[in-house]
C-alpha atoms as a PDB file:
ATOM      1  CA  UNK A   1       0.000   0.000   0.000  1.00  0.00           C
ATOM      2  CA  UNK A   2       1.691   3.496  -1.199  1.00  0.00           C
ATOM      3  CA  UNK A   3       2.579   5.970   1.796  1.00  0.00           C
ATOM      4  CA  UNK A   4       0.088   8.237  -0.149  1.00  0.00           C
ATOM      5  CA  UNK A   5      -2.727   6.277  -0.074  1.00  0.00           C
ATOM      6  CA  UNK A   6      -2.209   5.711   3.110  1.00  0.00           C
ATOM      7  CA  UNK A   7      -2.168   9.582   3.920  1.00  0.00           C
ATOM      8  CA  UNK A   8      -5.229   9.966   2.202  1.00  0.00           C
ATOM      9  CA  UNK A   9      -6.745   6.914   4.271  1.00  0.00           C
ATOM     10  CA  UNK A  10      -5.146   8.479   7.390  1.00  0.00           C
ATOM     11  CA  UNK A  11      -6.675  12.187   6.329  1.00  0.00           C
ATOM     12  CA  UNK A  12     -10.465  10.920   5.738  1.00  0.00           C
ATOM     13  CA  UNK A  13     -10.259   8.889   9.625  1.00  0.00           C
ATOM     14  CA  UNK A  14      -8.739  12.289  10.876  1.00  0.00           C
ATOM     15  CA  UNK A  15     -11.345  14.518   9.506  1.00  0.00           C
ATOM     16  CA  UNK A  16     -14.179  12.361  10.208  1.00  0.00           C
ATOM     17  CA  UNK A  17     -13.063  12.053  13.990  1.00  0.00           C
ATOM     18  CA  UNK A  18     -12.019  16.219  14.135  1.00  0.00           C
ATOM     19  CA  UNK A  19     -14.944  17.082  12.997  1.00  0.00           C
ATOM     20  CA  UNK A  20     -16.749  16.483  16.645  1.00  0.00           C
ATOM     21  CA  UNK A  21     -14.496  16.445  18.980  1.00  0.00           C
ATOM     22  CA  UNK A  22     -10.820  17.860  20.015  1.00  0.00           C
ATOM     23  CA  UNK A  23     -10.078  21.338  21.129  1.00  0.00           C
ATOM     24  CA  UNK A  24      -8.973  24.564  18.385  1.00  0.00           C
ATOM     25  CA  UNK A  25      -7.096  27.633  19.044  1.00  0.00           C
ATOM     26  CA  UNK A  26      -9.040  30.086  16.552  1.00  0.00           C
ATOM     27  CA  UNK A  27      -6.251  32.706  15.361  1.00  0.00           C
ATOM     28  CA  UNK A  28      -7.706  36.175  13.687  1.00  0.00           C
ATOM     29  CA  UNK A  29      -5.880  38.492  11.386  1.00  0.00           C
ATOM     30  CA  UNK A  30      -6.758  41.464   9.542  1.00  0.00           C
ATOM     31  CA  UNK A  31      -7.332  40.800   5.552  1.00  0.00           C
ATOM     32  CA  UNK A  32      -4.021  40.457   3.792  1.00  0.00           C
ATOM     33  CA  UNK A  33      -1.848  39.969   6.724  1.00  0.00           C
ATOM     34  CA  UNK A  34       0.317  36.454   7.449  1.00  0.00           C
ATOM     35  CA  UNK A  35      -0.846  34.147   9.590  1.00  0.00           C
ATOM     36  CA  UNK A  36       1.388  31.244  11.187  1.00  0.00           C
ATOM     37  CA  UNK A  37      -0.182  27.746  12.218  1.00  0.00           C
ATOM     38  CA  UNK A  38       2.187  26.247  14.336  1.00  0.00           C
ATOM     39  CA  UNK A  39       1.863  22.022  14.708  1.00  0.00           C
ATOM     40  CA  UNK A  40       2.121  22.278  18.339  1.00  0.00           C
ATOM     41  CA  UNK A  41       0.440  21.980  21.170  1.00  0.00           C
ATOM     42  CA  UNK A  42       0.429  22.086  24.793  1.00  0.00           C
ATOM     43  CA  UNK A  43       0.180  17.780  24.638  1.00  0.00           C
ATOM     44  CA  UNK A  44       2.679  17.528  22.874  1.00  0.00           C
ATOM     45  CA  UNK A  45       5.231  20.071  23.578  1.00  0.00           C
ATOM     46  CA  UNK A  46       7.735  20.003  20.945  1.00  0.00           C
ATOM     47  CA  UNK A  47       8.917  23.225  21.536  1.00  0.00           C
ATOM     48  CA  UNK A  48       9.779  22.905  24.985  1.00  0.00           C
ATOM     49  CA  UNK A  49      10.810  18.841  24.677  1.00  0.00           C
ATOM     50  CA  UNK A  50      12.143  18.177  21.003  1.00  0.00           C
ATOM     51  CA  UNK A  51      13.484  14.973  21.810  1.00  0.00           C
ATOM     52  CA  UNK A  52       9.585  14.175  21.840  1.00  0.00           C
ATOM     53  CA  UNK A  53       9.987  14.134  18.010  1.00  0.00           C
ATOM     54  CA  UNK A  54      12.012  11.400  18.045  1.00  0.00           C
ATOM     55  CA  UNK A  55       9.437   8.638  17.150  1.00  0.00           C
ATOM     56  CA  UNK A  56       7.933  10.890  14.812  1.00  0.00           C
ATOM     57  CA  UNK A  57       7.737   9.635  11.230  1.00  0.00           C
ATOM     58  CA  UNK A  58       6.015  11.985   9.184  1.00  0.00           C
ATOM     59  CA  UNK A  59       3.654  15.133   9.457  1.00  0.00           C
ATOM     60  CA  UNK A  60       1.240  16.948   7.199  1.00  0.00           C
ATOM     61  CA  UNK A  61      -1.147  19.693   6.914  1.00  0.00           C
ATOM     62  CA  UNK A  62      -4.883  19.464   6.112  1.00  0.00           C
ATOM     63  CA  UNK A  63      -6.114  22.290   4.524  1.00  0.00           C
ATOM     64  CA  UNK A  64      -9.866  23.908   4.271  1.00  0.00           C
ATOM     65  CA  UNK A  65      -9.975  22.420   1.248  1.00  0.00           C
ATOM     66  CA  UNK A  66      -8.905  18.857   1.873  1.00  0.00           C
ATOM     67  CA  UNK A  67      -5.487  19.486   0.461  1.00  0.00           C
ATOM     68  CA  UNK A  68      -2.552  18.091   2.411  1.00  0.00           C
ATOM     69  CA  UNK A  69       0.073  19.453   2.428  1.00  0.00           C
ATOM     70  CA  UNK A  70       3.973  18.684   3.520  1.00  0.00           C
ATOM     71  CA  UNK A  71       7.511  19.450   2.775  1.00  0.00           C
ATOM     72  CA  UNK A  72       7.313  18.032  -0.319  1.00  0.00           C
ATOM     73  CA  UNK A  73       4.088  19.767  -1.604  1.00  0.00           C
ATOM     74  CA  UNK A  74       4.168  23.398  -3.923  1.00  0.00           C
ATOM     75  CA  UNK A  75       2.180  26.598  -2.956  1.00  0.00           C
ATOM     76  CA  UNK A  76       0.649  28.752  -5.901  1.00  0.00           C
ATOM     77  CA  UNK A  77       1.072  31.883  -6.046  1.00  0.00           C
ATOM     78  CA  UNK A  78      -1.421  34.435  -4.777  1.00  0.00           C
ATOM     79  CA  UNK A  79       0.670  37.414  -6.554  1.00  0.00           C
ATOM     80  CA  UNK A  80       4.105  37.715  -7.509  1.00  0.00           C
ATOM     81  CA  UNK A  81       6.814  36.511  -5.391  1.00  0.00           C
ATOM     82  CA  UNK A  82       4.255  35.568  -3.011  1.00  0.00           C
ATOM     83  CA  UNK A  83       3.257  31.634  -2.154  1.00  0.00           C
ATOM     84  CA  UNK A  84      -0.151  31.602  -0.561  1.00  0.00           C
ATOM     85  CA  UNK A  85       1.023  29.116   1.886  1.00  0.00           C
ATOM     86  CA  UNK A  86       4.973  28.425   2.971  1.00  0.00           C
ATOM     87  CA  UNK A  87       5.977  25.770   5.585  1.00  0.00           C
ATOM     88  CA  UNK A  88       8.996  26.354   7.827  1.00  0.00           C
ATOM     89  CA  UNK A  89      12.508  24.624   6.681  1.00  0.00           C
ATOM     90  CA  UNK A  90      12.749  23.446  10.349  1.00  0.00           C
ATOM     91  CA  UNK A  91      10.947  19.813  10.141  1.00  0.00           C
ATOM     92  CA  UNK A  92      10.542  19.985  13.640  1.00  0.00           C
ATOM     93  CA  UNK A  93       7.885  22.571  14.086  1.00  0.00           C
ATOM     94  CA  UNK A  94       6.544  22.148  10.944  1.00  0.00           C
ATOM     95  CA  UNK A  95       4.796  25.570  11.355  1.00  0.00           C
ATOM     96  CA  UNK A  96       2.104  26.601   8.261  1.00  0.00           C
ATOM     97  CA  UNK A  97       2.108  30.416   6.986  1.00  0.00           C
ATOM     98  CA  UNK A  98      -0.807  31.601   5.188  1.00  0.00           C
ATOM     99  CA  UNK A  99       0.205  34.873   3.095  1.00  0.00           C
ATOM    100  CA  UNK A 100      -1.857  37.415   1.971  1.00  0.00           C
ATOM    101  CA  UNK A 101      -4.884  35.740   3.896  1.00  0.00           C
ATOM    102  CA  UNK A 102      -8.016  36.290   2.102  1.00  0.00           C
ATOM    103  CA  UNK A 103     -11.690  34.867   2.360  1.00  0.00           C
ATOM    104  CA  UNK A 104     -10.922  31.262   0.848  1.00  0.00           C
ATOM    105  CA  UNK A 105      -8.049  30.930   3.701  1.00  0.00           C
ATOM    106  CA  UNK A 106     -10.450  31.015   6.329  1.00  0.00           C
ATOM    107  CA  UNK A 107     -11.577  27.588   8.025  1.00  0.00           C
ATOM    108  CA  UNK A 108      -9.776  24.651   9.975  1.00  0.00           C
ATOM    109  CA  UNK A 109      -6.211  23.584   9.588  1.00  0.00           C
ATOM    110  CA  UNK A 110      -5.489  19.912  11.068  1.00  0.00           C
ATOM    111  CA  UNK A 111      -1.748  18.957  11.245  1.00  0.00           C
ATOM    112  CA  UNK A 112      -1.351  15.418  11.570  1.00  0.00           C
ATOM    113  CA  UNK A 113       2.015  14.135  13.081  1.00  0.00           C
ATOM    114  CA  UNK A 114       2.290   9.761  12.587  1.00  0.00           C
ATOM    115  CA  UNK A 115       4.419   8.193  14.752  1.00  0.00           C
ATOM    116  CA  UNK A 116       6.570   5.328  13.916  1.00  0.00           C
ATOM    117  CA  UNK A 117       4.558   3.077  16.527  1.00  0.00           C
ATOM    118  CA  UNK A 118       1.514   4.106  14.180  1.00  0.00           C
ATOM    119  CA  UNK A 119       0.548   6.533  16.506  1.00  0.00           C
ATOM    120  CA  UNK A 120      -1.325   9.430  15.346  1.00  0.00           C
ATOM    121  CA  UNK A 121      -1.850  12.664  17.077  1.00  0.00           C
ATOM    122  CA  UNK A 122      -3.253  15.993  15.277  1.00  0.00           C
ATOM    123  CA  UNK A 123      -3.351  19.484  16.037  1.00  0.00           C
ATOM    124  CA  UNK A 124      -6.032  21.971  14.993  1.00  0.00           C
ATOM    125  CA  UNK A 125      -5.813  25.383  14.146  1.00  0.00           C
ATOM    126  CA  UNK A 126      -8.682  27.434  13.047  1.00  0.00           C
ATOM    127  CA  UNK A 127      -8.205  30.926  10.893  1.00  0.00           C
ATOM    128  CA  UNK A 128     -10.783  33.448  10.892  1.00  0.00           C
ATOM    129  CA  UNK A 129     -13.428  31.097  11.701  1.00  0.00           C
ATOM    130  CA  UNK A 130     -15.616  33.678  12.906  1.00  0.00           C
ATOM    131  CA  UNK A 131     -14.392  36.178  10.519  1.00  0.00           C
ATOM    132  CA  UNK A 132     -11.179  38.600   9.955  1.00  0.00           C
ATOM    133  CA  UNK A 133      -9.796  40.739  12.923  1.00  0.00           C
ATOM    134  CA  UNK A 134     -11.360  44.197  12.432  1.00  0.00           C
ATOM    135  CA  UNK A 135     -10.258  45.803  15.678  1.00  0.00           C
ATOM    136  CA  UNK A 136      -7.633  47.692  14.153  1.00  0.00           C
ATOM    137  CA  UNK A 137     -10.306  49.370  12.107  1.00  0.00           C
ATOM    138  CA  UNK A 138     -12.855  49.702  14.926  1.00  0.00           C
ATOM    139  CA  UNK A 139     -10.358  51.557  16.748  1.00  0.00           C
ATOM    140  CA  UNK A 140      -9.497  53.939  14.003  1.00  0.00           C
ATOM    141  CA  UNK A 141     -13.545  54.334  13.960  1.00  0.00           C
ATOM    142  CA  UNK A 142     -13.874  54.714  17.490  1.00  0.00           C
ATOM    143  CA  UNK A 143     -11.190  57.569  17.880  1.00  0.00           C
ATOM    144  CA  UNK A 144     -12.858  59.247  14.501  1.00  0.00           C
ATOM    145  CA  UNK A 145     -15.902  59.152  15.898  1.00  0.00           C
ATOM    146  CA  UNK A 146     -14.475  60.280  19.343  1.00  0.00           C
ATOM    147  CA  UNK A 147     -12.902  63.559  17.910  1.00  0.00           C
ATOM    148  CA  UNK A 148     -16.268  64.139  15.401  1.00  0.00           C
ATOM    149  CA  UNK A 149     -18.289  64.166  18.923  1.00  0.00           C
ATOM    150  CA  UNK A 150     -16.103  66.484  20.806  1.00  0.00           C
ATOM    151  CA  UNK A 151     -15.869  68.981  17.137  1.00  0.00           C
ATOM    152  CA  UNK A 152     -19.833  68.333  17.103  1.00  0.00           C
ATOM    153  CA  UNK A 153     -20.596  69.132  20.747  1.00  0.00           C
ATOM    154  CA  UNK A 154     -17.875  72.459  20.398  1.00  0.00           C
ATOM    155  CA  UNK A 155     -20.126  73.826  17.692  1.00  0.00           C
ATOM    156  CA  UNK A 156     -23.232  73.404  19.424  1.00  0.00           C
ATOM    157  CA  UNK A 157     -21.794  75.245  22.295  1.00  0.00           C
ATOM    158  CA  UNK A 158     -21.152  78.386  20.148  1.00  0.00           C
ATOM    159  CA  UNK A 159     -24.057  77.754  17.945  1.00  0.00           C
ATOM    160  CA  UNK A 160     -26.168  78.035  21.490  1.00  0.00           C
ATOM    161  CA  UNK A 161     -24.078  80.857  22.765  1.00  0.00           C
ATOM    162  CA  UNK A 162     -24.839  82.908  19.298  1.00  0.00           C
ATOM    163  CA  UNK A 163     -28.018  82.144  19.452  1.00  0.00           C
ATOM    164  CA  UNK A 164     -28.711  83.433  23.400  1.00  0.00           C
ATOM    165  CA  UNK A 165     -26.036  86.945  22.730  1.00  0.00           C
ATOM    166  CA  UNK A 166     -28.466  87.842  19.681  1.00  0.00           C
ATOM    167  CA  UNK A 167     -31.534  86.632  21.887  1.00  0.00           C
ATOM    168  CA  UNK A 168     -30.419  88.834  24.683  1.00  0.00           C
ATOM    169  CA  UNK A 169     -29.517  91.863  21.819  1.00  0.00           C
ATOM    170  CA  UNK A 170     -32.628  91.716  20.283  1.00  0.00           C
ATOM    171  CA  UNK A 171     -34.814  91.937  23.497  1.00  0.00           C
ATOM    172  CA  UNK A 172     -32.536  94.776  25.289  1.00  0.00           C
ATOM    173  CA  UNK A 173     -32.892  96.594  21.552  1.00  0.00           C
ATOM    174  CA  UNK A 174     -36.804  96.048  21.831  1.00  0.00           C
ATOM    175  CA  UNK A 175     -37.319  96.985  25.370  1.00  0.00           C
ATOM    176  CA  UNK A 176     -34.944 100.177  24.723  1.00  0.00           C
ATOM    177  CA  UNK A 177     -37.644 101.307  21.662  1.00  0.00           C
ATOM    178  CA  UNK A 178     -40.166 100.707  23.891  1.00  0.00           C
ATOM    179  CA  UNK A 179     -39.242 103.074  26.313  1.00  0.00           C
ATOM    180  CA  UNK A 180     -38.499 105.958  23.799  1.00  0.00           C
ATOM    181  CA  UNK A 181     -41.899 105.484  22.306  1.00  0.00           C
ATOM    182  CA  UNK A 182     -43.235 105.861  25.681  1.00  0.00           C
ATOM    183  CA  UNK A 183     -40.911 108.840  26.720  1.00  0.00           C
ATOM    184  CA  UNK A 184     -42.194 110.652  22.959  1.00  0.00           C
ATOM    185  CA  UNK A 185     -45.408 109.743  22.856  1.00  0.00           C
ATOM    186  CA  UNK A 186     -47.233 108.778  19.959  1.00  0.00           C
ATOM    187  CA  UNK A 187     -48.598 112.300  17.875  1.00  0.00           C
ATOM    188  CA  UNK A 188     -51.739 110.648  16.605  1.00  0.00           C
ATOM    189  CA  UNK A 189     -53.049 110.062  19.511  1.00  0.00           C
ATOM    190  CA  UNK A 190     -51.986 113.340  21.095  1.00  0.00           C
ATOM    191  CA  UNK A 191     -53.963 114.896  17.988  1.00  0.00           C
ATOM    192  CA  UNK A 192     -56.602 112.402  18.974  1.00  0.00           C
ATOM    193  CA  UNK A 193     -56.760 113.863  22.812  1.00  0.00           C
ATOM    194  CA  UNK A 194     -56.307 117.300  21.359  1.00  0.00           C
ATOM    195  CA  UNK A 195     -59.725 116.870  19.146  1.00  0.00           C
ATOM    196  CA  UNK A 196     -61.390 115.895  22.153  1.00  0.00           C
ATOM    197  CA  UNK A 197     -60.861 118.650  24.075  1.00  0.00           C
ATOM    198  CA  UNK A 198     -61.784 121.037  21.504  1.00  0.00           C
ATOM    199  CA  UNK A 199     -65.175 119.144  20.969  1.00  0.00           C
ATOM    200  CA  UNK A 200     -65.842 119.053  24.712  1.00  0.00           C
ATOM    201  CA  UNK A 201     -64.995 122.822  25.150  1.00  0.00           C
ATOM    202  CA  UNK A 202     -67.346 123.529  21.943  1.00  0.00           C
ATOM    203  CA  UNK A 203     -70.034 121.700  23.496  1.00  0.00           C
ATOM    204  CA  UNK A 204     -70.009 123.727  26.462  1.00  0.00           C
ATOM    205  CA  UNK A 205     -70.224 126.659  24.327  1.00  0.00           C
END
């Protein structure tokens, strides 16, 4: 039986069994931005224990897409220069990069390490299952909308001050005309008064 039949074998058990059970650390980047899987775990240990890796005989990524993936495998290219996936020369961490991380990246990524004693032991990683990381953004928003509040609220302070100065203008101005039409009088009806005297005295002529 070929060793990649046997991956492929190996892959459908893995995914079947994944798919309910076993714990994932859900990493979040912005759009466009790297993200780096490492095949690691705190089980396992590698990192911290390397001789652990002794026994190990092979290890390979599964991919959204049910791609696997390993040293031997090629990345396309998402633009130029750039592979939309790289793996890390150092076999023993076996980390997966995602470049340029876009909307068909997201989803689970299973790494499967096989041990020579047929053990198998996996490690999932989920990108953007929820969606990308946006709180970069939010925080530009916030602090945007921060500073429009405070430039809002400064112009309805002078808008209201404006508004009371000409309020307080217009009635001292009104009050002021007031009083000099009382002070002068008004001649039409001082003509008016003037007629009725004139009628009275004629009548008592």
């Amino acid at each position: 039986m070929s060793s990649k039949y046997v991956r492929w074998l190996t892959s459908l058990v893995v995914l079947g069994f994944t798919s309910h059970t076993g714990y994932c650390q859900n990493i979040k980047v912005e759009y466009f931005s790297s993200a780096t899987l490492p095949c690691d775990n705190k089980d396992l240990n590698f990192t911290m224990n390397p001789g652990g890796q002794s026994g190990v005989a092979s290890k390979y990524w599964i991919l959204p897409t049910g791609s696997l993936v390993d040293n031997t495998s090629k990345s396309d290219l998402v633009e130029k220069n750039v592979y939309r996936w790289t793996l890390s020369e150092n076999f023993s961490n076996f980390n997966l990069t995602i470049n340029r991380v876009n909307d068909e990246d997201f989803g689970m990524y299973i790494c499967v390490i096989v041990f020579r004693d047929s053990t198998i032991k996996i490690v999932r990683r989920g990108l953007n299952l929820d969606g990308a990381d946006f709180s970069k953004l939010e925080e530009k928003y916030k602090e945007n909308a921060i500073i429009g509040g405070i430039a809002a609220a400064c112009l309805f302070v002078v808008f209201s001050a404006a508004c009371v100065i000409w309020q307080c203008r217009y009635s001292s101005r009104e009050k002021r005309t007031q009083k000099e039409g009382l002070e002068k009088g008004d001649p039409t009806e001082k003509a008016f008064d003037n007629s009725a005297i004139e009628v009275d005295e004629t009548n008592h002529l």
